[in-house]
Protein backbone atom coordinates (compact mmCIF):
# COMPACT_ATOMS: atom_id res chain seq x y z
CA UNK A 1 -11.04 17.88 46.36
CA UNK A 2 -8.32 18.21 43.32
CA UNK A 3 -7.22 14.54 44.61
CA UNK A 4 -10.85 13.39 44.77
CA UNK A 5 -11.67 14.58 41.52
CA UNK A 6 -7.70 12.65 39.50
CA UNK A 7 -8.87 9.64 41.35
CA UNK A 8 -12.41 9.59 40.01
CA UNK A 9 -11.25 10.12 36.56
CA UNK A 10 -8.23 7.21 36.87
CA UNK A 11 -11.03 5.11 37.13
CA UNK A 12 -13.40 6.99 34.64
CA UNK A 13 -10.44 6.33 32.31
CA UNK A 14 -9.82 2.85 33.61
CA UNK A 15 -13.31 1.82 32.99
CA UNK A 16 -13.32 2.97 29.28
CA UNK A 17 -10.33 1.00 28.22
CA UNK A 18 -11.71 -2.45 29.93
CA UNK A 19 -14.76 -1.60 27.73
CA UNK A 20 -12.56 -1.45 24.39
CA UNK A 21 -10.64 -4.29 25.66
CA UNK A 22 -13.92 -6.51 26.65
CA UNK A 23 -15.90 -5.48 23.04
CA UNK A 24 -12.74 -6.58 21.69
CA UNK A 25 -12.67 -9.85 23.43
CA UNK A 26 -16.13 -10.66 22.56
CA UNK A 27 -15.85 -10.48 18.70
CA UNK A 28 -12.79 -12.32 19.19
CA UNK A 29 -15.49 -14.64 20.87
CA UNK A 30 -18.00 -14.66 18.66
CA UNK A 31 -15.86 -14.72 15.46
CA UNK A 32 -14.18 -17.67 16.41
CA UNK A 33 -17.12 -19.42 18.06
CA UNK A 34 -18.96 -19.27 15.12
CA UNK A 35 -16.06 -19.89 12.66
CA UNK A 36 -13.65 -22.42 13.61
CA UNK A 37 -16.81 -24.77 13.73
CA UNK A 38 -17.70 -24.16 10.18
CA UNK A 39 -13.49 -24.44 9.42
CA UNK A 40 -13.37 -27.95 11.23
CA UNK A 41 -16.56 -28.87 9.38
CA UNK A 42 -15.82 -27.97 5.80
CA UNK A 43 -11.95 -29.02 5.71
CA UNK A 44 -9.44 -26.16 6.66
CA UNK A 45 -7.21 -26.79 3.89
CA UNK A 46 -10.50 -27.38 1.34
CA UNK A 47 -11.77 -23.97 3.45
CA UNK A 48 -8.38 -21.91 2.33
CA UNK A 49 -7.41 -23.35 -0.88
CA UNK A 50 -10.60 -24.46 -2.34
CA UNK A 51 -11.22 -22.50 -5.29
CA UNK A 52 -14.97 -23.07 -6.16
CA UNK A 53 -17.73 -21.34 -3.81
CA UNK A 54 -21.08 -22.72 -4.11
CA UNK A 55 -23.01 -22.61 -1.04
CA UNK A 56 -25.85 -24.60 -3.48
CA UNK A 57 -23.77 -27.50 -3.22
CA UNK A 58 -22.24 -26.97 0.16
CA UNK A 59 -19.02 -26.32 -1.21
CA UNK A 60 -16.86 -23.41 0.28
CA UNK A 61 -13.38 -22.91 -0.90
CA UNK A 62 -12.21 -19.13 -0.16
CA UNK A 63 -8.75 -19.08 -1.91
CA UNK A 64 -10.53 -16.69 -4.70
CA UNK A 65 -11.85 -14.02 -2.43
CA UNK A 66 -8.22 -14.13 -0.51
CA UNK A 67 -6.65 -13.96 -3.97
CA UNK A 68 -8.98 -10.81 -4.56
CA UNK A 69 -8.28 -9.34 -1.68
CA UNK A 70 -4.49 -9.53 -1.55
CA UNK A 71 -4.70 -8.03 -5.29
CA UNK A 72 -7.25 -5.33 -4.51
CA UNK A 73 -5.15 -4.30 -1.13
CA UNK A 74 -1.97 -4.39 -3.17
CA UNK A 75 -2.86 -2.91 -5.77
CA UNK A 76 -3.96 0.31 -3.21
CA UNK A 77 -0.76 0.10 -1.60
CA UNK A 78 0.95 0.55 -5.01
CA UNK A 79 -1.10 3.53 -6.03
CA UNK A 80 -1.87 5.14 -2.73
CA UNK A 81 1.12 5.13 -0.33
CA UNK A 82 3.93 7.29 -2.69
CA UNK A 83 1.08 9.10 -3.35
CA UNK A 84 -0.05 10.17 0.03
CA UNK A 85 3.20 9.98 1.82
CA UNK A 86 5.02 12.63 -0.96
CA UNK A 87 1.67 14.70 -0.83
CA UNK A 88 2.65 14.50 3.33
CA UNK A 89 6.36 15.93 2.62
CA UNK A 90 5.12 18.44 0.35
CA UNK A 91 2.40 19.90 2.57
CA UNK A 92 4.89 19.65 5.85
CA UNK A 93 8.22 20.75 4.30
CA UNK A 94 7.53 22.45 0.39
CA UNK A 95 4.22 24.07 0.80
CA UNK A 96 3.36 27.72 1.92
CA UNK A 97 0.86 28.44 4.50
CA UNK A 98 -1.34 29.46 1.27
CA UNK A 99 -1.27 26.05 -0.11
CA UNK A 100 -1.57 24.35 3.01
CA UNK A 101 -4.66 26.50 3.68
CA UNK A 102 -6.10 25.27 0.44
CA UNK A 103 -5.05 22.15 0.55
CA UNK A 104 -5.93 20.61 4.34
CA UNK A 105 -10.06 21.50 3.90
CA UNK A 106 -9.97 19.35 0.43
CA UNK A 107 -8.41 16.28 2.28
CA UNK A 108 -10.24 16.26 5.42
CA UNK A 109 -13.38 16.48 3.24
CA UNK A 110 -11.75 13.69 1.45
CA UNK A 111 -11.46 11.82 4.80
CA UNK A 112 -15.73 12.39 5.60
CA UNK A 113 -17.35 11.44 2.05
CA UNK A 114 -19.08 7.93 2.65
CA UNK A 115 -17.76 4.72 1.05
CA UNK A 116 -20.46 4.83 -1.33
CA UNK A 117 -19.95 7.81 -2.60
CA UNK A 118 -16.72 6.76 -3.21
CA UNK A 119 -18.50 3.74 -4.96
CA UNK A 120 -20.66 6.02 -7.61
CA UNK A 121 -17.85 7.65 -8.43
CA UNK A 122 -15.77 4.95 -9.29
CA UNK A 123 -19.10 3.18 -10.98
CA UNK A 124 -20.02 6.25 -12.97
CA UNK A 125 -15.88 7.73 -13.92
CA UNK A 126 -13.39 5.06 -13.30
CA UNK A 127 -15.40 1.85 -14.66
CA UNK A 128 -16.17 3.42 -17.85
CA UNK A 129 -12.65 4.98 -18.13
CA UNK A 130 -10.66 1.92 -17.69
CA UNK A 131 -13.35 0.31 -20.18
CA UNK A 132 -12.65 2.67 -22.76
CA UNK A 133 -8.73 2.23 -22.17
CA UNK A 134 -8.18 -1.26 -21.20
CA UNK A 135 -11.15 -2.65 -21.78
CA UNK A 136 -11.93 -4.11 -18.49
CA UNK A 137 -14.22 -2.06 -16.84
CA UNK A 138 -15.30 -3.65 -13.46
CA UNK A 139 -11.73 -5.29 -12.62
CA UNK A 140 -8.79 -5.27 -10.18
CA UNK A 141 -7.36 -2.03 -11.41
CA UNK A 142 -10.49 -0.09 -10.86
CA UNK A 143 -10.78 -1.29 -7.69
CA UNK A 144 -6.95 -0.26 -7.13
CA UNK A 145 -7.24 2.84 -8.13
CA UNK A 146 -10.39 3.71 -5.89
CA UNK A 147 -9.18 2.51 -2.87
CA UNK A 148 -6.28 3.93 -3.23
CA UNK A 149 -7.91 7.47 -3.49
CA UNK A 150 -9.98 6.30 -0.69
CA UNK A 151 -6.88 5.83 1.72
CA UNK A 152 -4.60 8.90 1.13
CA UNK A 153 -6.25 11.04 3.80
CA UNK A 154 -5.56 8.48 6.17
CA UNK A 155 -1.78 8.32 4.94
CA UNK A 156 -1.08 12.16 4.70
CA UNK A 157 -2.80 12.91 7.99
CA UNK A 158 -0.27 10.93 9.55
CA UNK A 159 2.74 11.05 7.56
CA UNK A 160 2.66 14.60 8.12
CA UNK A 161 2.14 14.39 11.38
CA UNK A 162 5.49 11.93 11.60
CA UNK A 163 7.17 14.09 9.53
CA UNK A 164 6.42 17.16 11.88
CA UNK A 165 7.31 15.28 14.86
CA UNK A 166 10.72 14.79 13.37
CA UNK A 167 13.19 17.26 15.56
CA UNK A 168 13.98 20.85 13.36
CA UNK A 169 17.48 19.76 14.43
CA UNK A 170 18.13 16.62 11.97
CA UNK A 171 16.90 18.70 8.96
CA UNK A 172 19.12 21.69 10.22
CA UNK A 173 22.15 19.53 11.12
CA UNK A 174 22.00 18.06 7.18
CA UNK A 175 21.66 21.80 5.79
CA UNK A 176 24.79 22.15 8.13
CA UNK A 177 26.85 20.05 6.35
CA UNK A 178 26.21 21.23 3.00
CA UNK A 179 22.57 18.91 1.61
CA UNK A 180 20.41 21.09 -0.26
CA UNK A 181 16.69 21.63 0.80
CA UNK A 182 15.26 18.41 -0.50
CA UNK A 183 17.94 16.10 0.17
CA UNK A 184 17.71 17.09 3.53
CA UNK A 185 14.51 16.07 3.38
CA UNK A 186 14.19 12.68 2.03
CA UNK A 187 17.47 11.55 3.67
CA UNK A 188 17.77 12.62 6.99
CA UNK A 189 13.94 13.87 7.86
CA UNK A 190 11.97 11.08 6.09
CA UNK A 191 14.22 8.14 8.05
CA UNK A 192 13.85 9.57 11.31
CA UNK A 193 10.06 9.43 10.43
CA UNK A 194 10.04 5.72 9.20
CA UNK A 195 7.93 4.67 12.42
CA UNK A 196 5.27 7.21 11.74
CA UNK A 197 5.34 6.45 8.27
CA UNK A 198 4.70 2.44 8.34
CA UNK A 199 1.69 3.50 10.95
CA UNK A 200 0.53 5.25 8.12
CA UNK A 201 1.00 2.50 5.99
CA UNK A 202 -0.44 -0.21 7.87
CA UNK A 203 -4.03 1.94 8.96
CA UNK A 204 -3.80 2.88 5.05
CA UNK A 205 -3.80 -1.43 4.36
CA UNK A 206 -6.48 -1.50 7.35
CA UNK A 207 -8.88 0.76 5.34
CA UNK A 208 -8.00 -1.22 2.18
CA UNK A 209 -8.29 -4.17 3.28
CA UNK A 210 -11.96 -3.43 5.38
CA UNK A 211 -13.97 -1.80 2.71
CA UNK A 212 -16.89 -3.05 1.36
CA UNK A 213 -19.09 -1.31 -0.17
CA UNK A 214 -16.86 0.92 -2.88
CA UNK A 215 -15.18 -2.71 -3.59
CA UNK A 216 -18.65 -3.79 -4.68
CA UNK A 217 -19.67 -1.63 -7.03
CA UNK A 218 -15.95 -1.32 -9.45
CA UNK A 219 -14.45 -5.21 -8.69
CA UNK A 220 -17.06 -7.28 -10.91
CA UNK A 221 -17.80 -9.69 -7.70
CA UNK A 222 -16.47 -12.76 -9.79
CA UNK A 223 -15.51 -15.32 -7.20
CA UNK A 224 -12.96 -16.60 -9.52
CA UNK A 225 -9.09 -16.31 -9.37
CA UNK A 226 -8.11 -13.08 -11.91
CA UNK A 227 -5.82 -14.34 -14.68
CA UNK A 228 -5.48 -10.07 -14.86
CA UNK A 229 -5.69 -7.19 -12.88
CA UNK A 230 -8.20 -6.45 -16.37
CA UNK A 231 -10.79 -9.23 -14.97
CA UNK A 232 -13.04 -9.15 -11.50
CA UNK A 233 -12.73 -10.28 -8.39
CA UNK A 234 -14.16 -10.64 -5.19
CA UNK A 235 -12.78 -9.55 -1.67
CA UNK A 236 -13.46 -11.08 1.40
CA UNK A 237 -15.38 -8.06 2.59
CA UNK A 238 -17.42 -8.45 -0.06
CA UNK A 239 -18.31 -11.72 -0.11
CA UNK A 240 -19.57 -11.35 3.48
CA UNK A 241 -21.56 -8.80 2.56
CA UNK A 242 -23.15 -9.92 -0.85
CA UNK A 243 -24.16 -13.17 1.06
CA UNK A 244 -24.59 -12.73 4.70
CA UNK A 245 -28.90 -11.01 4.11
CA UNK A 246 -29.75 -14.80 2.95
CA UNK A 247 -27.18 -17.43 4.65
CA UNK A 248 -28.37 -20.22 7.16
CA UNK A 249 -26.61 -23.06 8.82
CA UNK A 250 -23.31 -24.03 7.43
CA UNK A 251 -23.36 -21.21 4.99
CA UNK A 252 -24.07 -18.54 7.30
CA UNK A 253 -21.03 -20.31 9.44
CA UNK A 254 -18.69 -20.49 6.38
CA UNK A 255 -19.25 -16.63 6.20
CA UNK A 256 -18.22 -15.97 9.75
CA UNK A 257 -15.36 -18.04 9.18
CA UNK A 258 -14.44 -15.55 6.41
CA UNK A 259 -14.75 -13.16 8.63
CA UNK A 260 -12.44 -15.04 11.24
CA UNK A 261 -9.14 -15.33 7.93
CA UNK A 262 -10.15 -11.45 7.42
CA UNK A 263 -9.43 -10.78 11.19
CA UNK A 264 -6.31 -13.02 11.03
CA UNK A 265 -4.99 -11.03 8.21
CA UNK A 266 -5.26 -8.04 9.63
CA UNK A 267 -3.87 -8.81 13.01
CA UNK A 268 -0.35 -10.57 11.17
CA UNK A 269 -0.18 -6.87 9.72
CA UNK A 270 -0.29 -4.96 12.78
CA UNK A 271 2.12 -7.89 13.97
CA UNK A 272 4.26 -7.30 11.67
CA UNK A 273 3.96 -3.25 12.48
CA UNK A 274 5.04 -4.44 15.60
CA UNK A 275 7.93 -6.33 14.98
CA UNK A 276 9.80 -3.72 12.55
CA UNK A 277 9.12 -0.74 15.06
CA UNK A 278 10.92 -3.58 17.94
CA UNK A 279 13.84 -3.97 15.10
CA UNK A 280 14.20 -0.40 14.57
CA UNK A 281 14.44 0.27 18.21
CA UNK A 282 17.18 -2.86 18.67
């Protein structure tokens, strides 16, 4: 019975990952079905390095939405990551269990409020702030800054988790010969972690890189390339979205095909992910 019962749940189990893999074959599908088309049709070097997009005049050049979106997802990266992953040592190796009591609700709740939430409060705190200060209200900063609160629960969820999974033995071994608390620490628990800690990075990118709707309310939705991180911008995300309710024919294709350079982005990160984990190994 106990061997009827493994084998039915090997293929239980077996089952759901040919599902994920097969939903993930058929966006692949449709993505590039529907975009390379509209690629081909428009001109891919026009397609990537145009700069103008008006879909009025049949003319789709994406280079400032991938402008906006490298400087929106970099811009999180800059202000989120230190952030997060410090936050991560602190809770894991500095905190007491008081701290950590108070502190683990307000991040997980961080983790569940809704994108657009996230969006008001950048609309109604951050956009008038940075106004008021740099006089650029709706810009790249803004939209920084708010997605880079919107990925730290992502980052200290698992760079403490890395961190914890580090041995008790490398942080011992480096109070052992004579480091003090916090340089044993950052320099021998923090490198043994460096695989955790660029997942973390990467998923923290992933969320930057994928939202939408907080992006639309604080980034102006200029499709122009910024001179400053002071002026607007449009992401890719965005522009999909803003667009997609009214598109038809080649327009409606040229939006997919957005969608098909977003997808590509994303996958050369986790490639990348990939590669330095195979390096570190070596």
């Amino acid at each position: 019975m106990n061997r009827l019962k493994e084998t039915c749940l090997k293929y239980v189990f077996l089952l759901c990952a040919c599902v994920s893999i097969l939903c993930v074959v058929l966006i692949c599908l449709f993505l590039f079905a529907n975009g390379l088309p509209a690629i081909a049709e428009i001109g891919p070097l026009n397609f990537l390095l145009g700069t103008r997009w008006k879909p009025g005049n049949d003319i789709y050049g994406i280079a400032p939405m991938i402008v906006g979106s490298l400087y929106v997802t970099a811009g999180a990266i800059l202000a989120g990551v230190p952030l997060g992953i410090l936050t991560a040592v602190y809770i894991a190796k500095f905190a007491s269990r008081k701290v950590n009591r108070a502190l683990w609700p307000a991040i997980s709740l961080m983790a569940g409020i809704p994108s657009i939430i996230y969006g008001f409060f950048g609309l109604v705190v951050l956009v008038p702030l940075m106004e008021a200060l740099f006089g650029g209200g709706k810009s790249v900063l803004t939209a920084s800054i708010l997605l880079g609160i919107m990925i730290l629960p992502t980052i200290v969820n698992v760079s403490e988790s890395a961190i914890r999974a580090v041995p008790e033995s490398y942080y011992e071994g480096a109070l052992a010969l004579g480091a003090s608390h916090e340089r044993s620490v950052f320099f021998a628990v923090l490198p043994a972690a460096k695989s955790g800690l660029l997942a973390a990075v990467v998923l923290g990118i992933g969320r930057a890189v994928g939202e939408t709707m907080a992006v639309i309310m604080v980034a102006g939705n200029q499709a122009v390339i910024p001179d400053s991180i002071f002026n607007g911008v449009r992401t890719m995300t965005a522009n999909i979205v803003l667009e997609m309710g009214y598109a038809a024919d080649l327009h409606r294709e040229a939006l997919i095909a957005t969608a098909v350079v977003l997808f590509v982005f994303i996958l050369l990160i986790n490639l990348l992910l990939s590669l330095l984990r195979r390096r570190e190994r070596a």
